[in-house]
C-alpha atoms as a PDB file:
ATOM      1  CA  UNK A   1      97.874  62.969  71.801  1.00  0.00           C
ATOM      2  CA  UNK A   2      97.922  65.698  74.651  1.00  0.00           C
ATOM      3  CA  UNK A   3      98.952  68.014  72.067  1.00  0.00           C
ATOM      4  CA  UNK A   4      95.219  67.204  70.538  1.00  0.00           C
ATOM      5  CA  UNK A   5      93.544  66.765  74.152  1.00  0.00           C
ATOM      6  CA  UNK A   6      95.140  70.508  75.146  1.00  0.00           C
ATOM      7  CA  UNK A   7      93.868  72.292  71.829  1.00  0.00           C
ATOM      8  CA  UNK A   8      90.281  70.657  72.235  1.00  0.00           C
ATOM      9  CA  UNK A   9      90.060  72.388  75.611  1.00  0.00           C
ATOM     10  CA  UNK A  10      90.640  75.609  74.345  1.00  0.00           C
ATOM     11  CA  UNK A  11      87.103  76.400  73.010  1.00  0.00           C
ATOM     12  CA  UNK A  12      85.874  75.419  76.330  1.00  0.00           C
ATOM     13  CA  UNK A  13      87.423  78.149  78.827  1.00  0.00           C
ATOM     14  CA  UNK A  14      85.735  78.545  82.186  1.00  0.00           C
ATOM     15  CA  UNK A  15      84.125  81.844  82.588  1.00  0.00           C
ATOM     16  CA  UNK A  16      85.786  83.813  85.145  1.00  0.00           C
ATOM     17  CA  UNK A  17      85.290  84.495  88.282  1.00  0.00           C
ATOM     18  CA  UNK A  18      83.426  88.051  88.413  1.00  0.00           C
ATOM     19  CA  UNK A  19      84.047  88.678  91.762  1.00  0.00           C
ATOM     20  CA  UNK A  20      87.509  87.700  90.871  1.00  0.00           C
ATOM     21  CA  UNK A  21      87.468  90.191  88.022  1.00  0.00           C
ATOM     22  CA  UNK A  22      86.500  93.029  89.532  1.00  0.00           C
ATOM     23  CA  UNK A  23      88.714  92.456  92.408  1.00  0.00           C
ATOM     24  CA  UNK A  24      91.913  92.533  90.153  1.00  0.00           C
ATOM     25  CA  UNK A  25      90.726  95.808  88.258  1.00  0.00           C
ATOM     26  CA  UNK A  26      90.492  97.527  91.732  1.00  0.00           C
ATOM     27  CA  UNK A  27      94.027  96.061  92.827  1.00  0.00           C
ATOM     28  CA  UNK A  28      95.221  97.266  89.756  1.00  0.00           C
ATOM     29  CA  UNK A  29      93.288 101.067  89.447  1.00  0.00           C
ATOM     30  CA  UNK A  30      94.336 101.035  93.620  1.00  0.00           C
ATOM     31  CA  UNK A  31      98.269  99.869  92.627  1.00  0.00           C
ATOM     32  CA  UNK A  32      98.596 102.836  90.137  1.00  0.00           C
ATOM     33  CA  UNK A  33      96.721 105.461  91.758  1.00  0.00           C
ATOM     34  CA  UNK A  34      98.671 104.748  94.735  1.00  0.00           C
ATOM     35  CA  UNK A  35     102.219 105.400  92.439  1.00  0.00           C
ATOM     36  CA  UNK A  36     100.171 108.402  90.722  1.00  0.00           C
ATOM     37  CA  UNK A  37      99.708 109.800  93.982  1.00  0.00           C
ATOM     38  CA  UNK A  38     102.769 109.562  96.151  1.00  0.00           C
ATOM     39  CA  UNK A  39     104.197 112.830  95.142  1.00  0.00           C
ATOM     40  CA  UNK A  40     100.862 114.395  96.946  1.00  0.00           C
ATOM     41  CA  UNK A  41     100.789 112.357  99.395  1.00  0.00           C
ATOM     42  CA  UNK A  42     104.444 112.923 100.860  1.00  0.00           C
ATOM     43  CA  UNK A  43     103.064 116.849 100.627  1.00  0.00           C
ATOM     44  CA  UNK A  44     100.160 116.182 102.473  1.00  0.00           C
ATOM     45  CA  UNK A  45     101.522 114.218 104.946  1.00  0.00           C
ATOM     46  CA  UNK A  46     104.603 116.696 105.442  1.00  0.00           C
ATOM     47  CA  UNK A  47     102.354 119.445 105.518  1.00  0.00           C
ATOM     48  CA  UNK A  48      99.576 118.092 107.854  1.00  0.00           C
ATOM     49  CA  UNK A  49     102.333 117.405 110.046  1.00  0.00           C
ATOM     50  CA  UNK A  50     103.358 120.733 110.551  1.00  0.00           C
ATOM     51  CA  UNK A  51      99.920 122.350 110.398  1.00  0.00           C
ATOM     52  CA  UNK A  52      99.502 120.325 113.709  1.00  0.00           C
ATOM     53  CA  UNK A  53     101.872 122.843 115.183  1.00  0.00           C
ATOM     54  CA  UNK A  54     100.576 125.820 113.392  1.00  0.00           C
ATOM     55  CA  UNK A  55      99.730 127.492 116.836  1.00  0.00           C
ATOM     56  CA  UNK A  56     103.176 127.037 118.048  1.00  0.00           C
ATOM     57  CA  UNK A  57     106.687 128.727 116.941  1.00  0.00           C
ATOM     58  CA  UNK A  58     107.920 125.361 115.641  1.00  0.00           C
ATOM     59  CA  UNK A  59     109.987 126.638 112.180  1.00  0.00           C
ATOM     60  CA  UNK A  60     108.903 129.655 112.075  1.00  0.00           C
ATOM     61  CA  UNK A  61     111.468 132.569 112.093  1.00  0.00           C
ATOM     62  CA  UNK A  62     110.809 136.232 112.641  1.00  0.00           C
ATOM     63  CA  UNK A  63     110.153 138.387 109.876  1.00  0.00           C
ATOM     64  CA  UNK A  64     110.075 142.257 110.262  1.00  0.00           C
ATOM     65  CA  UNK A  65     107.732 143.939 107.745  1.00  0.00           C
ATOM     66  CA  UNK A  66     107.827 147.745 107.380  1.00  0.00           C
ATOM     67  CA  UNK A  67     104.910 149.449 105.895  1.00  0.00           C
ATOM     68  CA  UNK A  68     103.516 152.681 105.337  1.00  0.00           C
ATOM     69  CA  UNK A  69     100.119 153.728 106.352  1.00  0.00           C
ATOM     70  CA  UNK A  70      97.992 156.727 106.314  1.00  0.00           C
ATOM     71  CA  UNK A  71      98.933 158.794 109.562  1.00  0.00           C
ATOM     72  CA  UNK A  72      96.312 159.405 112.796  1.00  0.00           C
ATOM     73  CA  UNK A  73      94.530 155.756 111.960  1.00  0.00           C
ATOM     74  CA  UNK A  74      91.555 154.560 113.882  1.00  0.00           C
ATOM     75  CA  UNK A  75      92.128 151.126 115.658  1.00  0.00           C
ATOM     76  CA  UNK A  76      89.396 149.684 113.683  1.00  0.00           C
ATOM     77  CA  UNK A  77      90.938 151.393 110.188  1.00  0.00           C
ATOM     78  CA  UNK A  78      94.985 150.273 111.376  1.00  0.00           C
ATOM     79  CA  UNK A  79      93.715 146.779 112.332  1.00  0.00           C
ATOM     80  CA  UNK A  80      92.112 146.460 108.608  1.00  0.00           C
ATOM     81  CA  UNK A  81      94.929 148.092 107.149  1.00  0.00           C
ATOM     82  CA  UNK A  82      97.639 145.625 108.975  1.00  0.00           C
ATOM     83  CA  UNK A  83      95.069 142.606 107.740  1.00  0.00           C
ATOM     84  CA  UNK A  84      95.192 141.704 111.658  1.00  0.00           C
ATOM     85  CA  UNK A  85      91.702 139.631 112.843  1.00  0.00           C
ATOM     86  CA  UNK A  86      90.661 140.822 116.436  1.00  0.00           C
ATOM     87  CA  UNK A  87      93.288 143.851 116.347  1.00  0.00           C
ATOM     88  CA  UNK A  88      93.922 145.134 120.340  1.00  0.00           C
ATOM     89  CA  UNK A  89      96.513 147.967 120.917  1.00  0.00           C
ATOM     90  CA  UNK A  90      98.245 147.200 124.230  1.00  0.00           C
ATOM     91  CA  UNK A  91      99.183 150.878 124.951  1.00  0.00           C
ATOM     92  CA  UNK A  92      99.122 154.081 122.578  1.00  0.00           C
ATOM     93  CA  UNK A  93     100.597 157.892 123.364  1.00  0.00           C
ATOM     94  CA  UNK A  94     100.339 160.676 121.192  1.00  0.00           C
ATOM     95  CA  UNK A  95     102.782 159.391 118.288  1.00  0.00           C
ATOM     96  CA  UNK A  96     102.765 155.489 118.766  1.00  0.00           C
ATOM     97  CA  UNK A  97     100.304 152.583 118.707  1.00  0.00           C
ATOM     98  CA  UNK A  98     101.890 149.372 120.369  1.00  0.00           C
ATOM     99  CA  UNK A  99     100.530 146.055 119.579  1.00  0.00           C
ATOM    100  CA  UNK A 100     101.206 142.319 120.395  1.00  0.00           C
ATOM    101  CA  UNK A 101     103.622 142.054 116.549  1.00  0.00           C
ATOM    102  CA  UNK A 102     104.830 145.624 116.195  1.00  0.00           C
ATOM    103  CA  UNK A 103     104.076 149.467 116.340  1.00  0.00           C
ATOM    104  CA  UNK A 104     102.320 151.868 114.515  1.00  0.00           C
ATOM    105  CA  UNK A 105     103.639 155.904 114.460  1.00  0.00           C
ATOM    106  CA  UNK A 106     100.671 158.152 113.837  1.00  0.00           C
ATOM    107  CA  UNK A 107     102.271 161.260 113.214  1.00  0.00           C
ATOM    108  CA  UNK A 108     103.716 159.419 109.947  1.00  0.00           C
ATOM    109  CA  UNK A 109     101.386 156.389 109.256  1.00  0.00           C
ATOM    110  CA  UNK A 110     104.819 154.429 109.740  1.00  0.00           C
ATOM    111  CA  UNK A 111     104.205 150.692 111.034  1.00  0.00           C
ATOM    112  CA  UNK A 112     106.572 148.222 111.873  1.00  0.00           C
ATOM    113  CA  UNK A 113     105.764 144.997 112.238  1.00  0.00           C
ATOM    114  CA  UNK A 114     107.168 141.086 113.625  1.00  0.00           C
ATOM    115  CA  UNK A 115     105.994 138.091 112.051  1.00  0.00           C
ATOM    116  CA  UNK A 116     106.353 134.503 112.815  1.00  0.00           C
ATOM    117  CA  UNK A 117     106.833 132.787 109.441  1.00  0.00           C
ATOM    118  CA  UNK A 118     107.165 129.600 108.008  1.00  0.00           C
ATOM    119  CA  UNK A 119     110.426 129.098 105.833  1.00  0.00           C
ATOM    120  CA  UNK A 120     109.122 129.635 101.690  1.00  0.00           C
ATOM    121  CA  UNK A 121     108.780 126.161 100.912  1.00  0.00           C
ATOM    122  CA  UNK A 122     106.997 125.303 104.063  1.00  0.00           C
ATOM    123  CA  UNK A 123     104.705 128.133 103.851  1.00  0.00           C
ATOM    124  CA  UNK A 124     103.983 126.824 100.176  1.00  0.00           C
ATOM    125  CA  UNK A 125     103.403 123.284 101.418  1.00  0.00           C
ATOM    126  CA  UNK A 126     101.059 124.275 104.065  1.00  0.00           C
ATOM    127  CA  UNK A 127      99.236 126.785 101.979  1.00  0.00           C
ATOM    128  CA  UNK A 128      98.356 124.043  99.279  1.00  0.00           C
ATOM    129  CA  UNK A 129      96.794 121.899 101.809  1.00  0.00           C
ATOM    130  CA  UNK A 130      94.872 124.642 102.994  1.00  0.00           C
ATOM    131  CA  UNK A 131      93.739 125.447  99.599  1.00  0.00           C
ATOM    132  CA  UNK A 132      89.756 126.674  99.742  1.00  0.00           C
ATOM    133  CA  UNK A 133      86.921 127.294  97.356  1.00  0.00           C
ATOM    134  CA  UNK A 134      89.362 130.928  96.626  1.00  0.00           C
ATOM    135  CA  UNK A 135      92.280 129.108  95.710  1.00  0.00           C
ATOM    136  CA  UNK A 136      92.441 126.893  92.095  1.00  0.00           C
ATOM    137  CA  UNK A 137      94.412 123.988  93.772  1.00  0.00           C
ATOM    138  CA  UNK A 138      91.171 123.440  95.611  1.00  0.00           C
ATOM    139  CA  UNK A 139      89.823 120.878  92.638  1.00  0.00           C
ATOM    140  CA  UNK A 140      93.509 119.185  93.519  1.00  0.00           C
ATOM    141  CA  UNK A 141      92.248 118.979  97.289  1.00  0.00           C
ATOM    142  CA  UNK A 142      88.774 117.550  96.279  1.00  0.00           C
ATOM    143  CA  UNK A 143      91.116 115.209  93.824  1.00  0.00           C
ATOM    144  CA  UNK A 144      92.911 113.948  96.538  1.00  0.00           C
ATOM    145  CA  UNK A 145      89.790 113.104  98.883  1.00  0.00           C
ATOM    146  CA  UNK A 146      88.102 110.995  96.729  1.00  0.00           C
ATOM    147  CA  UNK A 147      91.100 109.430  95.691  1.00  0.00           C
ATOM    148  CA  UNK A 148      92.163 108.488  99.691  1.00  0.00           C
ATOM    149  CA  UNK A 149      88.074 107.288  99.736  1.00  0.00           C
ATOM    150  CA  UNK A 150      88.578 105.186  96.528  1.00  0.00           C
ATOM    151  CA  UNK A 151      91.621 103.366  98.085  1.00  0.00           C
ATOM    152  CA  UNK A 152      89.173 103.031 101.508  1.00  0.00           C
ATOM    153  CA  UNK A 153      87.240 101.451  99.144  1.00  0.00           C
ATOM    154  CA  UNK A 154      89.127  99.057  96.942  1.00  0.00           C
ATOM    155  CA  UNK A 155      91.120  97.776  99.487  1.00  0.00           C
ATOM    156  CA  UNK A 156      88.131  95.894 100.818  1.00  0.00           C
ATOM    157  CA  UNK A 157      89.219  94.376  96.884  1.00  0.00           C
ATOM    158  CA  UNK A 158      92.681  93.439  97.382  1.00  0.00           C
ATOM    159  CA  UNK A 159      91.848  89.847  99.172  1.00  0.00           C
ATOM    160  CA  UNK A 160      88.697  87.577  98.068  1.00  0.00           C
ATOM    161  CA  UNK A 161      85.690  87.426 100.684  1.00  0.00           C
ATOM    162  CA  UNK A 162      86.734  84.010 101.419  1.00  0.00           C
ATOM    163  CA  UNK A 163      90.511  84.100 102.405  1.00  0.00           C
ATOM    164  CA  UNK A 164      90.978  84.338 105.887  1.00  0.00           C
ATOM    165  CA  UNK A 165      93.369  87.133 105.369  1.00  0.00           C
ATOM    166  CA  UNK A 166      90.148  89.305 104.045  1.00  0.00           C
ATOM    167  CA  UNK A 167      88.635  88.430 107.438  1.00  0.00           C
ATOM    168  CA  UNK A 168      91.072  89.071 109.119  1.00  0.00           C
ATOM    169  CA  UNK A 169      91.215  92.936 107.651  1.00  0.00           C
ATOM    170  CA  UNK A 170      87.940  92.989 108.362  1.00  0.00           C
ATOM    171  CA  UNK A 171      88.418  93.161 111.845  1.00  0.00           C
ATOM    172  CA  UNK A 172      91.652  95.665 111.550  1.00  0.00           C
ATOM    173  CA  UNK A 173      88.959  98.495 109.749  1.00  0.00           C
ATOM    174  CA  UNK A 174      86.419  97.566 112.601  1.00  0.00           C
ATOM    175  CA  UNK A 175      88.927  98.530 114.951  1.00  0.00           C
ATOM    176  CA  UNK A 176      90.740 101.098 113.325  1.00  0.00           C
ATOM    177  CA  UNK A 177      86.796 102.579 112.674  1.00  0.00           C
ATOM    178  CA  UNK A 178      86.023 102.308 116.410  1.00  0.00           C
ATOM    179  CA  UNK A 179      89.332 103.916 117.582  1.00  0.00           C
ATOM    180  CA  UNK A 180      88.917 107.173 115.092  1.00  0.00           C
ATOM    181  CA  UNK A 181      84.808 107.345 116.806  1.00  0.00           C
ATOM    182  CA  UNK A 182      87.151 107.299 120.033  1.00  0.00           C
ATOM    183  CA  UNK A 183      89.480 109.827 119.006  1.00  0.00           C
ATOM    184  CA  UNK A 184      86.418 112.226 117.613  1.00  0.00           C
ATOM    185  CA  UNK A 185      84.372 112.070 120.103  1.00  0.00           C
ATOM    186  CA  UNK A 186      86.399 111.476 123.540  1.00  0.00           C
END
């Protein structure tokens, strides 16, 4: 008699929950994004870490570079030609240029040159989250933003409005908004 009472009640299925619905797609599209994404995030985060030290010596080893130049440069032509932003000289004689990373011979245009350098796969890490409008990977950097929005997003979807555990992270990102305004603008 169940057996009857069961299959009678199949024609007559509640409709779901929309709310509910939509909150299990974004659990879902967050779950698998999140897996999709933890190679670049591990890079990111790696990187970012040691971009925060980019102004320091932290990793970075000295690398001599020997190049040669067009003898009796300009400063203004030797700072171009050495790619150096703001180039100074800190002394000069008749044959040699001396700067903060090296010196510069102008009899023969011979430069020689000290570089603080990240090791290769650092350098690579740090230049792809640096990437610009110049660089390709930049569409990988826009990627990656909208992705770490979308999971700002849908995990306001994880929990149902009504659990108290919803609530609850409600009040974390209220807090964790307030304390980045802190951070930004203290």
């Amino acid at each position: 008699m169940d057996h009857l009472k069961n299959h009678h009640n199949l024609g007559k299925l509640k409709p779901l929950n929309t709310m509910s619905t939509v909150n299990d797609k974004m659990r879902i599209y967050h779950r698998y994004l999140g897996f999709f994404l933890t190679g670049i995030m591990a890079v990111y985060s790696i990187s970012g870490i040691t971009l925060i030290f980019r102004e320091t010596n932290f990793l970075k080893y000295d690398k001599v570079i020997n190049r040669e130049l067009k003898p009796n440069l300009g400063m203004e032509e030797l700072g171009k030609e050495l790619r150096m932003r703001d180039f100074k000289a800190e002394s000069e004689t008749d044959e040699v240029v001396t700067f903060k990373q090296g010196t510069y011979n102008k009899k023969t245009g011979a430069a020689v040159m000290t570089r603080k350098e990240l090791p290769y796969i650092m350098d690579k890490l740090t230049n792809f989250h640096k990437a610009d409008t110049n660089k390709p990977l930049f569409f990988l950097n826009i990627f990656f933003g909208v992705s770490l929005f979308f999971f700002v997003v849908s995990s306001f979807y994880m929990f149902l409005p009504h659990t108290s555990v919803f609530k609850k992270g409600l009040y974390f990102a209220l807090a964790g908004l307030v304390f980045a305004l802190i951070l930004i603008f203290v």
